[in-house]
Structure formats: structure tokens, C-alpha cells
C-alpha atoms as a PDB file:
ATOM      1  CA  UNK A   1      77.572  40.247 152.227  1.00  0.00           C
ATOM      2  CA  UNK A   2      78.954  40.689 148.691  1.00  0.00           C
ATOM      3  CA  UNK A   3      76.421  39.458 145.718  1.00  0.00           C
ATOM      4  CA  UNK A   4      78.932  37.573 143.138  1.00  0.00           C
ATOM      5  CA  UNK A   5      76.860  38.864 139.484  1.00  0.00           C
ATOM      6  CA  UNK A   6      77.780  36.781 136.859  1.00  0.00           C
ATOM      7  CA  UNK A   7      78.282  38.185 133.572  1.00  0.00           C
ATOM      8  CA  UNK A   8      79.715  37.708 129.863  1.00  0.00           C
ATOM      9  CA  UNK A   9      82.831  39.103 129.100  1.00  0.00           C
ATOM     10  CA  UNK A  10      82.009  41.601 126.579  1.00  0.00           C
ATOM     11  CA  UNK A  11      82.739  45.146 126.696  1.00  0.00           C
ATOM     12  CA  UNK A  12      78.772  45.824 126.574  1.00  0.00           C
ATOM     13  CA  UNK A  13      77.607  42.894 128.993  1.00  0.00           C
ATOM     14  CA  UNK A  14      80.583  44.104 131.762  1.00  0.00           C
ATOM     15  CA  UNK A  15      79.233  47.680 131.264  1.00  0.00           C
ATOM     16  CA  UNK A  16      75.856  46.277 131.888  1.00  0.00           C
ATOM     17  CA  UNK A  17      76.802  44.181 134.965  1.00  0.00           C
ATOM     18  CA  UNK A  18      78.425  47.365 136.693  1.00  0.00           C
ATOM     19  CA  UNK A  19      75.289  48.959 136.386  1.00  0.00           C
ATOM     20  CA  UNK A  20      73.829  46.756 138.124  1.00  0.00           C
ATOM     21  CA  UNK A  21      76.726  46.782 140.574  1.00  0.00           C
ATOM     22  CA  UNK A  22      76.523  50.461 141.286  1.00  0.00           C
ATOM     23  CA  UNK A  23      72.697  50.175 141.179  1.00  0.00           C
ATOM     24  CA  UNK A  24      73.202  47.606 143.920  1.00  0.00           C
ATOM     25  CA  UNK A  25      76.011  49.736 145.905  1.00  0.00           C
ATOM     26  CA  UNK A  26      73.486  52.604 145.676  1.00  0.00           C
ATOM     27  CA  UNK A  27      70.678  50.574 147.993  1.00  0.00           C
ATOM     28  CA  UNK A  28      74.023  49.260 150.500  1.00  0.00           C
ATOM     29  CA  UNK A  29      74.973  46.502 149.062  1.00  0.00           C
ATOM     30  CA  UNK A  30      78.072  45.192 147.774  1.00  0.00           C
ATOM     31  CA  UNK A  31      78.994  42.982 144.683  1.00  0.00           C
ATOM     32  CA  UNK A  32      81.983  41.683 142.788  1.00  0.00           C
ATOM     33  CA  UNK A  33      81.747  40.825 138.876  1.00  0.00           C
ATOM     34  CA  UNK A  34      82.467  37.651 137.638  1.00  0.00           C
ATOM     35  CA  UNK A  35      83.034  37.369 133.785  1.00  0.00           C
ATOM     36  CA  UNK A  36      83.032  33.800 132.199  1.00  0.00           C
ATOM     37  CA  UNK A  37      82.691  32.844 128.435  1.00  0.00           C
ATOM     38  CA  UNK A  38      79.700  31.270 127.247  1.00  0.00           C
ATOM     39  CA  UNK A  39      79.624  28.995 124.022  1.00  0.00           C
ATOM     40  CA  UNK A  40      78.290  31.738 121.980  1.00  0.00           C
ATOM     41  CA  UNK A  41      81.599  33.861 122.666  1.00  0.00           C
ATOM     42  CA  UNK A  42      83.092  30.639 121.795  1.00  0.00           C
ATOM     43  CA  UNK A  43      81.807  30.094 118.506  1.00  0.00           C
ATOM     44  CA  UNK A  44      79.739  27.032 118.952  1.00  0.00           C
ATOM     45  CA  UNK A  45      76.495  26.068 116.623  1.00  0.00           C
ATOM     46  CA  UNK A  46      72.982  27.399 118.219  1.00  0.00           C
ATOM     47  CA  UNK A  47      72.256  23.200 117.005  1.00  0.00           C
ATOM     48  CA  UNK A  48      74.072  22.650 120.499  1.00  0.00           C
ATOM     49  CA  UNK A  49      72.268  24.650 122.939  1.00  0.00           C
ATOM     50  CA  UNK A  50      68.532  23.993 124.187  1.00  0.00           C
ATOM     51  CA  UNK A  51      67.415  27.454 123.733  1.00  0.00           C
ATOM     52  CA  UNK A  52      69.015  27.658 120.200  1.00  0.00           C
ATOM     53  CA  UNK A  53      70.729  30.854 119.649  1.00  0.00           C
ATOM     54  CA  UNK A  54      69.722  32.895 122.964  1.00  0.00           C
ATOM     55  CA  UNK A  55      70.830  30.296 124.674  1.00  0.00           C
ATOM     56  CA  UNK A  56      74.356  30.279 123.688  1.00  0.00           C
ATOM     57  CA  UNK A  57      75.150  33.706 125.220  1.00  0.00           C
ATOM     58  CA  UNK A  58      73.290  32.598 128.701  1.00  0.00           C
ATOM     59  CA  UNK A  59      73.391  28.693 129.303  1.00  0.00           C
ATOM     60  CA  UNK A  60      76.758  28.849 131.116  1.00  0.00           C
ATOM     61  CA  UNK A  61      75.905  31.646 132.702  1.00  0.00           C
ATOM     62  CA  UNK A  62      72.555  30.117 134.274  1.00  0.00           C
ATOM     63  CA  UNK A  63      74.693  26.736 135.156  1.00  0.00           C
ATOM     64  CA  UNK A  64      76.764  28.802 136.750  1.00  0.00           C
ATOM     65  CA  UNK A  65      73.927  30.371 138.985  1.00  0.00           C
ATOM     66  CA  UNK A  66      72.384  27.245 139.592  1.00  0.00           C
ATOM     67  CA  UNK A  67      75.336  25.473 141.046  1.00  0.00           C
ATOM     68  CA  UNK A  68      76.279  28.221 143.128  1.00  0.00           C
ATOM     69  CA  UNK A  69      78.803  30.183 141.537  1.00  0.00           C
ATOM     70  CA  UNK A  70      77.642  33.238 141.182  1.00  0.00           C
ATOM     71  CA  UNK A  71      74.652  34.646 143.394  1.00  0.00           C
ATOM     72  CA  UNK A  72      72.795  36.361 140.105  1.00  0.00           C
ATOM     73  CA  UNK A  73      73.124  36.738 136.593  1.00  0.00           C
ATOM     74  CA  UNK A  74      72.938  40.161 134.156  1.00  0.00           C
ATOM     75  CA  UNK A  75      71.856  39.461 130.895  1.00  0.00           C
ATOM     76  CA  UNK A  76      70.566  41.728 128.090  1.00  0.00           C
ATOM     77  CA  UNK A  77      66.790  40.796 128.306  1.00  0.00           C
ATOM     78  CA  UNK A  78      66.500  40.383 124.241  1.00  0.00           C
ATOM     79  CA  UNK A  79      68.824  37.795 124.672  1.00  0.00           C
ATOM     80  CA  UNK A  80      67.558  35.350 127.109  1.00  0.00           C
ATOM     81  CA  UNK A  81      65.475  32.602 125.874  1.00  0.00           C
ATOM     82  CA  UNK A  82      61.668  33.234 126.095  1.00  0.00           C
ATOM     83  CA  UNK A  83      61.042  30.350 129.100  1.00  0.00           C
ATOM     84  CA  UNK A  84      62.853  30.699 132.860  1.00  0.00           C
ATOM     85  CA  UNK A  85      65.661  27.901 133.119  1.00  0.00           C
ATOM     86  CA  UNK A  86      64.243  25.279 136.217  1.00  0.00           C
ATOM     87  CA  UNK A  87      64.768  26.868 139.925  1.00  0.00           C
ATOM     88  CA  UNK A  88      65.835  30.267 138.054  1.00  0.00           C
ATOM     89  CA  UNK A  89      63.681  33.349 138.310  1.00  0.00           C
ATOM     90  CA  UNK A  90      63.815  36.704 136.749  1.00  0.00           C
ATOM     91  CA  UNK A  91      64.704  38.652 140.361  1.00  0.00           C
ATOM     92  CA  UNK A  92      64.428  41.997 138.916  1.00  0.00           C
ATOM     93  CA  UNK A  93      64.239  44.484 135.149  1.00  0.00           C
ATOM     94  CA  UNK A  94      65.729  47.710 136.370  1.00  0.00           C
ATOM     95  CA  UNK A  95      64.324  50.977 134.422  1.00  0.00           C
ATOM     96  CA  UNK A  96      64.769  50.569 131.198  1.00  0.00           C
ATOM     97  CA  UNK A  97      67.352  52.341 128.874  1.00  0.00           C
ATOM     98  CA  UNK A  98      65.693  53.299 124.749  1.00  0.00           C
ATOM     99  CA  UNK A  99      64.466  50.446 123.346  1.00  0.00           C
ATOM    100  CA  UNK A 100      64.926  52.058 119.692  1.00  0.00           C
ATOM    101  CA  UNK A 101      67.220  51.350 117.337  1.00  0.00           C
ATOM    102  CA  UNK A 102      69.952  54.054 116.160  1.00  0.00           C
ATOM    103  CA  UNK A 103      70.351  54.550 112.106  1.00  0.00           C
ATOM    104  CA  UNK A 104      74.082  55.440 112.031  1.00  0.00           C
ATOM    105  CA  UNK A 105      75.478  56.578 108.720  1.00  0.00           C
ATOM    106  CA  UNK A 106      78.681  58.271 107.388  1.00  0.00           C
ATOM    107  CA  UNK A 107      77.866  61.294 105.833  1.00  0.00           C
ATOM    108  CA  UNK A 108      74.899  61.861 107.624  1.00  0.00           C
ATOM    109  CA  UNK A 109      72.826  60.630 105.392  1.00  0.00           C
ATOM    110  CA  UNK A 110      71.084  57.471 103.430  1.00  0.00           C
ATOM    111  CA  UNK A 111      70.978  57.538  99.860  1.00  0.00           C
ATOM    112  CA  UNK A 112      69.774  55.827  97.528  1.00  0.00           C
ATOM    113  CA  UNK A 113      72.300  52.394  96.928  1.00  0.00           C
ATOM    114  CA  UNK A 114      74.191  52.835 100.486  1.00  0.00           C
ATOM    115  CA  UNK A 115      75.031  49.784 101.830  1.00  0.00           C
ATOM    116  CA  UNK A 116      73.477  49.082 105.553  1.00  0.00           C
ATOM    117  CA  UNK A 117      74.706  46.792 107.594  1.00  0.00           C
ATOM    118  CA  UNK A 118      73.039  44.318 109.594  1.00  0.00           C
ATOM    119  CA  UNK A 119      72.723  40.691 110.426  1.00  0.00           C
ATOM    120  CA  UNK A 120      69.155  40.293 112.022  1.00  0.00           C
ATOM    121  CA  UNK A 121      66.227  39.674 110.240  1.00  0.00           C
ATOM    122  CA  UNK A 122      63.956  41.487 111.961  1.00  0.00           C
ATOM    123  CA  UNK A 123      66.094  45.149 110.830  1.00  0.00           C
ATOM    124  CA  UNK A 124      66.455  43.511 107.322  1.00  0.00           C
ATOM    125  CA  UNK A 125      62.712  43.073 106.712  1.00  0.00           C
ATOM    126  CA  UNK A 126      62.091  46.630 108.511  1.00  0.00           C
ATOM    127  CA  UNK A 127      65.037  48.146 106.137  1.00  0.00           C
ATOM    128  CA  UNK A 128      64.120  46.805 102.604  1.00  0.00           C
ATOM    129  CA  UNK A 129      60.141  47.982 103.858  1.00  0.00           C
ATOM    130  CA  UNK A 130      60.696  51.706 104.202  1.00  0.00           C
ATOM    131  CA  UNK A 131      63.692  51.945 101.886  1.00  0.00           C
ATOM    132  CA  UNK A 132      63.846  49.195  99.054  1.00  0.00           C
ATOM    133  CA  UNK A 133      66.552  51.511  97.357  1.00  0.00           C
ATOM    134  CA  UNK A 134      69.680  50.508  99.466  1.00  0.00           C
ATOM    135  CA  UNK A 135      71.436  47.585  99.868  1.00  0.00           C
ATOM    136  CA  UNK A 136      71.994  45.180 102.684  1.00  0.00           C
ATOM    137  CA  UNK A 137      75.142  43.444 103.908  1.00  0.00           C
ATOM    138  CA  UNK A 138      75.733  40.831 106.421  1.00  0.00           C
ATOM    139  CA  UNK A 139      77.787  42.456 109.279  1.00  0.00           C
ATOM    140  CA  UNK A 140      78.515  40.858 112.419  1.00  0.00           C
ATOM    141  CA  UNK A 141      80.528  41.834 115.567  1.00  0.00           C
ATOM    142  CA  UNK A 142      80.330  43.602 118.367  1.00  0.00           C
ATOM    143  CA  UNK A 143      79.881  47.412 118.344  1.00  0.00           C
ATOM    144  CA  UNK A 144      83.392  48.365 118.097  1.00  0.00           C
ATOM    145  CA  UNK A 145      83.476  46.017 115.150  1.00  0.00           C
ATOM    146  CA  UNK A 146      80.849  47.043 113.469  1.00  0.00           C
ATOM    147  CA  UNK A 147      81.537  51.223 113.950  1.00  0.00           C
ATOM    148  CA  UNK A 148      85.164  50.237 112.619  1.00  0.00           C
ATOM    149  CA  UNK A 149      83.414  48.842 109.353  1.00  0.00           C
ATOM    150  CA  UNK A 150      81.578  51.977 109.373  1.00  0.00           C
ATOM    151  CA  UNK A 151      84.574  54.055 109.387  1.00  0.00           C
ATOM    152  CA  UNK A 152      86.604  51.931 106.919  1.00  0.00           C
ATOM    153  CA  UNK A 153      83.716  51.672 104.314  1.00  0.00           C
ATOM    154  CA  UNK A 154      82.776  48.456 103.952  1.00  0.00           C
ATOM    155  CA  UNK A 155      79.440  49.968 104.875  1.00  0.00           C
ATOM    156  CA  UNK A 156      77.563  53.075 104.634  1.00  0.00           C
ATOM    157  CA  UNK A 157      75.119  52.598 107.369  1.00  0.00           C
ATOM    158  CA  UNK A 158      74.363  50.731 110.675  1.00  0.00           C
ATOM    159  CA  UNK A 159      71.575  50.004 112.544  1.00  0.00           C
ATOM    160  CA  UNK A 160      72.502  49.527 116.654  1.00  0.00           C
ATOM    161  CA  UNK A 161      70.511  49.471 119.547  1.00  0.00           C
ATOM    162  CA  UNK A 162      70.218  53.022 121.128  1.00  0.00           C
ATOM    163  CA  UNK A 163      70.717  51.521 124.563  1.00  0.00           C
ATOM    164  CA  UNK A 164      73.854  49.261 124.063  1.00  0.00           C
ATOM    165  CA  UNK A 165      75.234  52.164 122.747  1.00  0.00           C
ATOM    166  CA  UNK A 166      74.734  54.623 125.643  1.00  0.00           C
ATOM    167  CA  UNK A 167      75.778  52.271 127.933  1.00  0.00           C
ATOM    168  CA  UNK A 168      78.889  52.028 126.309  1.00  0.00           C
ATOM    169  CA  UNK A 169      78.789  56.351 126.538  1.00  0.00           C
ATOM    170  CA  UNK A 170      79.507  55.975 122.217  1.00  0.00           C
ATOM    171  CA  UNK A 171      78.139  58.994 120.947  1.00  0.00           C
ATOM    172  CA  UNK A 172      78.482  58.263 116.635  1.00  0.00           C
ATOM    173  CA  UNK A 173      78.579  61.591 114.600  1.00  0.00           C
ATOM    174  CA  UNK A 174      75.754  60.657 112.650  1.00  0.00           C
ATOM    175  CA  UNK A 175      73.316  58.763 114.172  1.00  0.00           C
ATOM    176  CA  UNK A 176      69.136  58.932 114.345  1.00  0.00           C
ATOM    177  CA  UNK A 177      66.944  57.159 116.522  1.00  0.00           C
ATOM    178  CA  UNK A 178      64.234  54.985 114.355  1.00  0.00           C
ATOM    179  CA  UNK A 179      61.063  55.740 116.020  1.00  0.00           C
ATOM    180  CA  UNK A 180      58.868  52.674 116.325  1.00  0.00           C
ATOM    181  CA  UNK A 181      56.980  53.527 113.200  1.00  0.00           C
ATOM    182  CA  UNK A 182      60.095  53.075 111.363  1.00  0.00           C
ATOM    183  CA  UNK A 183      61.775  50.122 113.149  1.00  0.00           C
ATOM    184  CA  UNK A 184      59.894  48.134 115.586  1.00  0.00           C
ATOM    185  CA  UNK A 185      62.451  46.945 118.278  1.00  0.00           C
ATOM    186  CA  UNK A 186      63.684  43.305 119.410  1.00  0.00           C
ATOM    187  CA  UNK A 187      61.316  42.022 122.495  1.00  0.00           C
ATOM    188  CA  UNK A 188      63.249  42.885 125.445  1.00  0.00           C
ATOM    189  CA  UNK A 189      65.595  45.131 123.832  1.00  0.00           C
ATOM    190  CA  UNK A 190      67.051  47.929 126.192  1.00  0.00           C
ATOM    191  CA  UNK A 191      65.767  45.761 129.176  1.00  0.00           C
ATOM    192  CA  UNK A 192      68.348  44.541 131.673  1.00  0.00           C
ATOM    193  CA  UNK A 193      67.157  41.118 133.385  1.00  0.00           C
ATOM    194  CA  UNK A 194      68.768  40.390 136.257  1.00  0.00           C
ATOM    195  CA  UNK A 195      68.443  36.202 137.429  1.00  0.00           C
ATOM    196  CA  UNK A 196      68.464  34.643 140.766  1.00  0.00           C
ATOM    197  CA  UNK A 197      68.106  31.516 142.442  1.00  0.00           C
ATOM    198  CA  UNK A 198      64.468  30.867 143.317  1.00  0.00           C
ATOM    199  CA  UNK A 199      65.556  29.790 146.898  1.00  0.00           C
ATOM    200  CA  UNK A 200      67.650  32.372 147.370  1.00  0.00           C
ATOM    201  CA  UNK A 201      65.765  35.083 149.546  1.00  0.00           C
ATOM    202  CA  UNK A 202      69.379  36.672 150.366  1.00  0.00           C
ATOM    203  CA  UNK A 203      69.756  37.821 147.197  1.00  0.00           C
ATOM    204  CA  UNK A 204      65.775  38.033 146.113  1.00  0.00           C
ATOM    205  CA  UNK A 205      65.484  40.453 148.739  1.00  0.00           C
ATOM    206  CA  UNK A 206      68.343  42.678 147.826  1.00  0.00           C
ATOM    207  CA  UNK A 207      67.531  42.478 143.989  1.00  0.00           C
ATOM    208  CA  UNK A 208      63.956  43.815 145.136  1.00  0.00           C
ATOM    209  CA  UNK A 209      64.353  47.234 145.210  1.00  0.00           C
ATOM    210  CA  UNK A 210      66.352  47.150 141.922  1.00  0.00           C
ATOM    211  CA  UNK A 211      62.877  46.094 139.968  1.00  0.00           C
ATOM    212  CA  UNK A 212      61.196  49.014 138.285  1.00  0.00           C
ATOM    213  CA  UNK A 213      57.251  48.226 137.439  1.00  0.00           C
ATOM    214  CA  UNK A 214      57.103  49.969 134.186  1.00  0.00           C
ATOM    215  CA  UNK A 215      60.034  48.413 132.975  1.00  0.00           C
ATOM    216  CA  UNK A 216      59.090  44.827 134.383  1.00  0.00           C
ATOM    217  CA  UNK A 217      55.398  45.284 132.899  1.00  0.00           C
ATOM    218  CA  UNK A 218      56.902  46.205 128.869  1.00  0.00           C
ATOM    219  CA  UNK A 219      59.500  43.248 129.235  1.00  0.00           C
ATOM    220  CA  UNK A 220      56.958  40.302 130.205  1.00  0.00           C
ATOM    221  CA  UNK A 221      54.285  41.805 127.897  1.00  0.00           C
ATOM    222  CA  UNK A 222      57.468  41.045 124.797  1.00  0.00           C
ATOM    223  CA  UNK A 223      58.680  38.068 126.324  1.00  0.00           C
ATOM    224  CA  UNK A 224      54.821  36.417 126.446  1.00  0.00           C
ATOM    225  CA  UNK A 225      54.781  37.645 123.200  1.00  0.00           C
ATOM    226  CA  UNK A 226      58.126  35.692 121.990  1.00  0.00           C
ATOM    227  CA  UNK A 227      56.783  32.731 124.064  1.00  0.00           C
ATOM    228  CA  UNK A 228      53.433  32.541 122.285  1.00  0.00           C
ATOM    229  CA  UNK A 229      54.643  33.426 118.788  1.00  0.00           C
ATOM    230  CA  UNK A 230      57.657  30.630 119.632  1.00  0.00           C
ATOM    231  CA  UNK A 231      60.047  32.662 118.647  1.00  0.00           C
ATOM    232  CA  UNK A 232      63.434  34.379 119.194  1.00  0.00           C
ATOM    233  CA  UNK A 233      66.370  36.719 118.875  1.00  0.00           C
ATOM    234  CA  UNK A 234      67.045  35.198 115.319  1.00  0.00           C
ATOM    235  CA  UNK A 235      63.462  35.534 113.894  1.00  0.00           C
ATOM    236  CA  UNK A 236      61.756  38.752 112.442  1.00  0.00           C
ATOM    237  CA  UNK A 237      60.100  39.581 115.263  1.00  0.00           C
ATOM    238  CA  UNK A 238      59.682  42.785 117.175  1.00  0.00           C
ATOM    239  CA  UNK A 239      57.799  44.177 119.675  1.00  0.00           C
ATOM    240  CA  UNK A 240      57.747  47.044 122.143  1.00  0.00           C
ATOM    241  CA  UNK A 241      55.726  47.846 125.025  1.00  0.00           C
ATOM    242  CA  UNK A 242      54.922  51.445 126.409  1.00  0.00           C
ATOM    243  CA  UNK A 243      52.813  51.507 130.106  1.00  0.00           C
ATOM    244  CA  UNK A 244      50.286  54.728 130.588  1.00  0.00           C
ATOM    245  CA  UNK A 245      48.848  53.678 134.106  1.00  0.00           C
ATOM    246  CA  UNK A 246      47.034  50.665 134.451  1.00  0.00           C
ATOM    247  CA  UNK A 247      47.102  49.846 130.312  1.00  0.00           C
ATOM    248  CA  UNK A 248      49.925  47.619 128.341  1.00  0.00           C
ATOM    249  CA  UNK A 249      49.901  49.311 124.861  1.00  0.00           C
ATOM    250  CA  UNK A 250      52.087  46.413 123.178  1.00  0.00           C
ATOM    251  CA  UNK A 251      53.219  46.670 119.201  1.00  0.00           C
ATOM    252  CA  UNK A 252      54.342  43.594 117.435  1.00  0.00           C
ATOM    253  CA  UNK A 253      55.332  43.200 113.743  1.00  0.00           C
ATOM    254  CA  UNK A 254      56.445  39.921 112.194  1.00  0.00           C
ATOM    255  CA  UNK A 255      58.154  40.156 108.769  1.00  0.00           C
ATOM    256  CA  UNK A 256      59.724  38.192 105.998  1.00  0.00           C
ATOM    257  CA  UNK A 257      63.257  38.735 105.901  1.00  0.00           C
ATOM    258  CA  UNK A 258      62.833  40.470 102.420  1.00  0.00           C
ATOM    259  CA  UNK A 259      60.175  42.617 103.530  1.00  0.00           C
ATOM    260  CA  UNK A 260      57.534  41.475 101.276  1.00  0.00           C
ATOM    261  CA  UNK A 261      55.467  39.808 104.008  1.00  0.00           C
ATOM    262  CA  UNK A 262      55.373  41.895 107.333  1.00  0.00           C
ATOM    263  CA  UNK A 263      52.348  41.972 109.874  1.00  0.00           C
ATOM    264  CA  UNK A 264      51.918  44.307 112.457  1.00  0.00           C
ATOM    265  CA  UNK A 265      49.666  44.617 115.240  1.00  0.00           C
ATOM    266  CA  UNK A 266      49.136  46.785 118.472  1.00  0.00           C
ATOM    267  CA  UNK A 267      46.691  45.641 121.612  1.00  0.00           C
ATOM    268  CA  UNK A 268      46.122  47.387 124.789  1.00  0.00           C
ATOM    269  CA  UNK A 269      45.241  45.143 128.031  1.00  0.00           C
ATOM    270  CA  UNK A 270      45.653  45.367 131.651  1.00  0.00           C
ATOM    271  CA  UNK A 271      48.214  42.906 132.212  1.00  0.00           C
ATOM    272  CA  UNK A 272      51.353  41.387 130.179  1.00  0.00           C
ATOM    273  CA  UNK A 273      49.966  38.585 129.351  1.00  0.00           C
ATOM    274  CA  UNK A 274      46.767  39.272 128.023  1.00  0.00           C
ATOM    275  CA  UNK A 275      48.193  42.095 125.955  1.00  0.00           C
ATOM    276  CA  UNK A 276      50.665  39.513 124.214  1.00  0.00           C
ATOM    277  CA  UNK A 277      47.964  36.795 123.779  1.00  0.00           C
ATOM    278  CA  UNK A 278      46.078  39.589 122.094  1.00  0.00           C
ATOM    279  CA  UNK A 279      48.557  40.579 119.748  1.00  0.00           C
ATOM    280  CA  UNK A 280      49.938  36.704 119.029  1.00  0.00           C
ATOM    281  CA  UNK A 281      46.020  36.348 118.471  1.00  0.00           C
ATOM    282  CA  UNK A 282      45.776  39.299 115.865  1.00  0.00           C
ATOM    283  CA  UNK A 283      49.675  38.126 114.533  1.00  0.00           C
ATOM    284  CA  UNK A 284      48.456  34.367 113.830  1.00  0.00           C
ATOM    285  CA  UNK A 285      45.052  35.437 111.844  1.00  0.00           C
ATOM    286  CA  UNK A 286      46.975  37.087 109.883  1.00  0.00           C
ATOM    287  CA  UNK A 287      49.550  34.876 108.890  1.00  0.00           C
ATOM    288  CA  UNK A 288      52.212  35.244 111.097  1.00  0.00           C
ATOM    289  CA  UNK A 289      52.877  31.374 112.104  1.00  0.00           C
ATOM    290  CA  UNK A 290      53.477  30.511 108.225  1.00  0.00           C
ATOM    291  CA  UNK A 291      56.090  33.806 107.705  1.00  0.00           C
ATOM    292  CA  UNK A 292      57.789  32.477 111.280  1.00  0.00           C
ATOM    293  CA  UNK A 293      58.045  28.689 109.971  1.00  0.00           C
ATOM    294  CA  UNK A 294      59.473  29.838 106.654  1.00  0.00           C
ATOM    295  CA  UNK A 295      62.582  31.326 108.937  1.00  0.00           C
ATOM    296  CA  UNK A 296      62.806  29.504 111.841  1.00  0.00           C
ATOM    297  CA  UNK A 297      65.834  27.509 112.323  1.00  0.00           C
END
């Protein structure tokens, strides 16, 4: 049989879907990609999708699965919406790739008035925290873009995922990993989540051995945490989960976009869930629902 994976056209999200595809060639079986554009590559308004913003980048992609199209779906787990679509299941989260995010400058280093670039909230709030002396500009794109804006000037720093951009074998000149001290990460981030059709045990069963516990464990424990919290990939909200054993050590931090407001929280638990209803627990006593509500779309 050949699995049909359904995947964004992108030059990250094909990179991530012949992973899989070589991941799946590795255990004997073969696969064929299938790109297709989703509304978010299309430009349309998050007011026009269900999920809001995730959903732009995986609603077509899901409809897609569900009527047959494709056999499953690769997303990158921080952007799928925090609830499974109906007779859709999350088959498997292969190991994970660094969750971090990279600080990539062009000289090497950030001074004082360098201009970072970044459009999420959740690095904005993290930024102005630790280093209220630089600026922050509103850059968009995807990583080619955004390096090429680099290199041109129109910023002095960037902040990327570490694993989008080993996937996509970019090694920048000067670039730092921010440990999570410095920059909690985006729930799901370096997490590959690979859908299926419920009723599908063709493709369930071939998806099995593809599922690596660790990595499964960290990316429910984030996504309860999104669930509970309500929240998603445009929000300042991060968390990251490490597994020692038998014990979930989950981080969260929610933030005001400006940094003056930011809560963070850690909780240790034996499953995913409790360690995110822990943390949502600590998050909300401390404020977190009224900083989320003054953000949310």
C-alpha cells in the first residue's frame, strides 16, 4: 500500500512531511506527498475559520483527510488547534526535534537599540522582559523571508524556532539557542503531529510505530494546557514539557504583549493532563485569564 500524507506547500511543512515519509519508508512502508494550499497560505481572515488562526493553516488539510483524500495529515503540532476535528485523531508525535527558540543576530551580537524582529506575542512579551533596551518590529514571512530581512537590515535580530530551522538544514552565522529561562517556547513547538482517520486501522497501524512516548507525553501535557487556558498560536502563551520517567515537569508562562504582566508557572504530575490542569490552576490564580482576554482575538 502507499499512505497518501497530506501536507502544506511550504518549504518547511514539505520538509516536515518527508520526514515523515522516510520515517515511514524506514518501518516498510511507502507514501507519496500531497501538497494543497490552505486559506492561511491564501491570505484569508482567521474571522473565517472555526479554529481562528491555527485553523487556517490545517482546516483544508483535515477536510481533505476526512473525505478521503489523503490517508494522514503532517502538521507542525504548535499549529493545530487545541481540540481534535470530529472522526480525526492524532495517530502519532514522532521524537521531537528542540523545542527552543534560536536568537539570530548580525554581528553576533544584541545591543542595546537593535531592532528584533518578530510577530508573535508570546516572543514580544519574553523580548521586552529580559531586554527592555531594544526595539521590536513586526516581521512576517516564512524563514527565507525573514533571514533575507536579516541580511538586508531591516532588522538586527530574529527570533526562529530551533527546529524549523534544522529541518530546513539552515545553519545562520550567528545564532543562540534561548534556553527556557530566557524564552519559554510555543505549546507544541518542535512537535510533529501526524492525523489519521479514526476508522482507519490501515493507516493507525502503520503510523504506530512512528509514535515516540516522550514526545507524545510533552505535546498533550501543552496542548491540555492551550485547551484549558483557551488559547492559541496567536496568544502569549508558552509552555514546554520535559519527561524524567514516570513525571511531566510542564512550564507555562502567560504574558502581556509588552511584558509588563507575565506569569509563569511549573507543575510536575504523572500524566498530561493533570500536569496542565495544575499549571492552568496556578496560571488562573494568578491572573492569567484577565492578561489572555485583554489579547485574545
Amino acid at each position: 500500500m502507499t499512505l497518501r500524507i497530506g501536507t502544506r506547500r511550504s518549504s518547511l511543512a514539505l520538509a516536515q512531511a518527508e520526514e515523515v515519509r522516510a520515517r515511514l519508508a524506514a518501518t516498510g512502508v511507502a507514501s507519496e506527498l500531497i501538497p494543497m494550499s490552505t486559506a492561511g497560505d491564501r491570505g484569508a481572515p482567521a474571522e473565517g475559520s472555526l479554529a481562528g488562526l491555527k485553523g487556517l493553516w490545517v482546516n483544508d488539510i483535515v477536510r481533505s483527510l476526512r473525505d478521503g483524500e489523503v490517508d494522514l495529515a503532517v502538521h507542525s503540532a504548535k499549529d493545530l488547534p487545541a481540540e481534535d476535528a470530529e472522526e480525526v485523531v492524532i495517530a502519532a508525535v514522532p521524537e521531537r526535534a528542540s523545542p527552543l527558540d534560536v536568537l539570530i543576530t548580525r554581528t553576533g551580537e544584541l545591543q542595546s537599540g537593535d531592532r528584533v524582529g518578530t510577530s508573535s506575542l508570546r516572543r514580544q512579551a519574553q523580548v521586552w522582559r529580559w531586554r527592555p533596551d531594544v526595539l521590536l518590529k513586526d516581521l512576517r514571512g516564512n524563514v527565507d523571508t525573514r533571514l533575507r530581512k536579516l541580511a538586508d537590515g531591516e532588522v538586527d535580530a530574529l527570533i526562529l524556532a530551533a527546529a524549523g530551522l534544522l529541518r530546513l538544514g539552515i545553519v545562520p552565522e550567528h545564532a543562540a539557542p534561548m534556553s527556557v529561562a530566557e524564552m519559554v517556547p510555543a505549546p507544541g513547538q518542535g512537535c510533529l503531529a501526524i492525523q489519521a482517520r479514526a476508522q482507519d486501522g490501515r493507516t493507525l497501524d502503520a503510523l504506530r510505530a512512528l509514535d515516540h512516548r516522550e514526545s507524545r507525553l510533552a505535546f498533550e501535557a501543552e496542548r491540555r494546557l492551550t485547551a484549558l487556558l483557551g488559547g492559541g498560536c496567536a496568544l502569549p502563551l508558552g509552555a514546554n514539557a520535559s519527561i524524567d520517567g514516570d513525571r511531566i515537569h510542564l512550564v507555562a508562562l502567560v504574558a502581556s504583549p509588552d511584558g509588563s504582566e507575565m506569569i509563569r508557572t511549573e507543575a510536575d504530575a504523572t500524566s498530561p493532563e493533570e500536569a496542565a490542569e495544575h499549571a492552568a490552576d496556578h496560571l488562573r490564580r494568578d491572573g492569567a485569564d484577565a492578561i489572555l482576554a485583554k489579547v485574545r482575538p
